[in-house]
Protein backbone atom coordinates (compact mmCIF):
# COMPACT_ATOMS: atom_id res chain seq x y z
CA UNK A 1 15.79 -59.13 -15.91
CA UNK A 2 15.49 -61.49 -13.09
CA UNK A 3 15.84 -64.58 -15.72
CA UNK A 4 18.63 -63.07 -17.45
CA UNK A 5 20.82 -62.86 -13.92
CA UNK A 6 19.41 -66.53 -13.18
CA UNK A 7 20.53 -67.89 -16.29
CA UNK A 8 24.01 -65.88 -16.28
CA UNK A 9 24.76 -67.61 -12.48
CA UNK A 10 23.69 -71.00 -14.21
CA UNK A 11 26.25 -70.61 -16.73
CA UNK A 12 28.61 -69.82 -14.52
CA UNK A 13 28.06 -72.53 -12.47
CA UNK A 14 28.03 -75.17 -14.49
CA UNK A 15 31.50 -73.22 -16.15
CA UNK A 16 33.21 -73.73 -12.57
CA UNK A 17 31.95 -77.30 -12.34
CA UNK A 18 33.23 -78.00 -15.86
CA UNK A 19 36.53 -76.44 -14.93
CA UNK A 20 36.64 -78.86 -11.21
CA UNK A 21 35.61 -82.27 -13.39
CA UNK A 22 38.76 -81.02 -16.00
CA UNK A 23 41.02 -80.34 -13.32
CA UNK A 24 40.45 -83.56 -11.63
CA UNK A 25 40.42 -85.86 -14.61
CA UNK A 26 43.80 -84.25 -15.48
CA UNK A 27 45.10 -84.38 -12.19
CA UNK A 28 44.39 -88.33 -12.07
CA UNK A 29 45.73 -88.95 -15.35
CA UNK A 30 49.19 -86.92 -14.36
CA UNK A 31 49.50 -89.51 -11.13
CA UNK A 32 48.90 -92.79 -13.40
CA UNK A 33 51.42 -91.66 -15.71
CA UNK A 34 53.95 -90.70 -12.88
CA UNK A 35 53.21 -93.93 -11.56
CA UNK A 36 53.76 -95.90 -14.53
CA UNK A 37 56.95 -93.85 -15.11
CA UNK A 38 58.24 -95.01 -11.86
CA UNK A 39 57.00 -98.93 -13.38
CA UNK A 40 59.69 -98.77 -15.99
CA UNK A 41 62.30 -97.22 -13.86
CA UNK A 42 62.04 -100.40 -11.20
CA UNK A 43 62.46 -102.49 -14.33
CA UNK A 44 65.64 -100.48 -16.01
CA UNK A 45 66.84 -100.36 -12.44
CA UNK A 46 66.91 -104.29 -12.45
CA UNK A 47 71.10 -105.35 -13.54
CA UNK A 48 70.17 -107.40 -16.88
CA UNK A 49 72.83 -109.51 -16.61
CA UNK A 50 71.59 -111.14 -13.55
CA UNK A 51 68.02 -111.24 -14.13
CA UNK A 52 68.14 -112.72 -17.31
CA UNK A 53 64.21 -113.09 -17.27
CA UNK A 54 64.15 -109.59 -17.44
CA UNK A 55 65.28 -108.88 -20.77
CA UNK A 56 62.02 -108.71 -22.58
CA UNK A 57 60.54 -106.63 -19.94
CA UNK A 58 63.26 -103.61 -20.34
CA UNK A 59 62.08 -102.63 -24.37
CA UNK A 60 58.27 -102.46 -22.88
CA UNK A 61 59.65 -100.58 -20.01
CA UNK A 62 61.84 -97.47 -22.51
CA UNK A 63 58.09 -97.92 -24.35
CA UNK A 64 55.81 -96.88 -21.10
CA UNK A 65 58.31 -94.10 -19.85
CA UNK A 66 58.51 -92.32 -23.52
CA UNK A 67 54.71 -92.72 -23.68
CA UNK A 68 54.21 -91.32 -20.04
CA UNK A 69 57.54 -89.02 -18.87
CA UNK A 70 55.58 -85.94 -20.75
CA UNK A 71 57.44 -85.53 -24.34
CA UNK A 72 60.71 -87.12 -23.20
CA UNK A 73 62.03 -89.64 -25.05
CA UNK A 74 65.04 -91.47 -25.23
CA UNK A 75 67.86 -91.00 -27.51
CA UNK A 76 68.41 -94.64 -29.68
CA UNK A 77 71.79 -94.43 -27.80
CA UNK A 78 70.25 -94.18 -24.39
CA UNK A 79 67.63 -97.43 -25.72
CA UNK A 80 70.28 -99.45 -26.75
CA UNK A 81 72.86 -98.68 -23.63
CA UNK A 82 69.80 -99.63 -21.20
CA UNK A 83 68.92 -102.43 -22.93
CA UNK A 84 72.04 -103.82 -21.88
CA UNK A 85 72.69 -102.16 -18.58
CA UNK A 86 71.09 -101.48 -15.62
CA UNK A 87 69.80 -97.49 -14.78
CA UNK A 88 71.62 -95.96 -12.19
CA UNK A 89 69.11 -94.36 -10.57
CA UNK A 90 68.78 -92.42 -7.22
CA UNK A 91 65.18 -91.98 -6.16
CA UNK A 92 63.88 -88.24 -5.03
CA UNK A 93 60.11 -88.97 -5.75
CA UNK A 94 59.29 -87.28 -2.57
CA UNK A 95 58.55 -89.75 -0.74
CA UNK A 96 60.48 -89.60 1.98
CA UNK A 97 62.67 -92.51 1.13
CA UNK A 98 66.34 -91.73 0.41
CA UNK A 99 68.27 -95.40 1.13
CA UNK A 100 69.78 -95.49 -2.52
CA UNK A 101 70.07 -91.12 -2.37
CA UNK A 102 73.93 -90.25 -1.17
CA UNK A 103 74.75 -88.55 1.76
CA UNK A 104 74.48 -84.57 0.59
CA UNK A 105 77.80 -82.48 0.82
CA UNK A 106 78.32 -80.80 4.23
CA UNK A 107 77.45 -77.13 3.91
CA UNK A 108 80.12 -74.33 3.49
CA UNK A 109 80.09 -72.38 6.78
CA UNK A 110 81.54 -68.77 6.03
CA UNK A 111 83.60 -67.42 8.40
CA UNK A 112 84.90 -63.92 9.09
CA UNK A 113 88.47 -64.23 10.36
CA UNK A 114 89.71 -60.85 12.37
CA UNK A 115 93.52 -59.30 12.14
């Protein structure tokens, strides 16, 4: 009975450990492709028409975000308008950093007016 109850918390051990490596292999995978996704926005952000060097780079960048924004993908009208035109963008990656975020709208206060 004893090596029945041994073997059962064995399996269950190596079960939770399993389930820890799969959770953490995910995990890292899910922060590469964020951080590639945030690769191809800096280089759809850049105004084509200025950077001409950057022209080639903007097809590989549409490529990494479709492969890595999780089953998004952009419409050939979207590909074709950011090919020639920069992404207007306002970054809310949580990171703290809001320079290019607009100033939010000032909240409604309600007020209760007497007669």
């Amino acid at each position: 009975m004893t090596s029945v109850m041994q073997l059962a918390t064995t399996v269950a051990a190596v079960l939770i450990a399993a389930s820890a490596i799969i959770f953490t292999v995910w995990t890292v995978r899910e922060h590469r492709n964020a951080d590639l996704v945030k690769i191809g926005i800096s280089v759809l952000r850049v105004d084509p028409e200025k950077e001409k060097q950057i022209s080639a780079a903007r097809e590989w960048a549409l490529n990494l975000i479709d492969v890595n924004a999780g089953g998004v993908k952009f419409s050939p009208e979207a590909r074709a308008q950011l090919r020639r035109e920069p992404l207007e963008y306002f970054s809310n990656a949580g990171d703290g950093n809001f320079e290019d975020e607009p100033a939010p709208p000032a909240p409604r206060q309600n007020r209760r007016y007497s007669h």
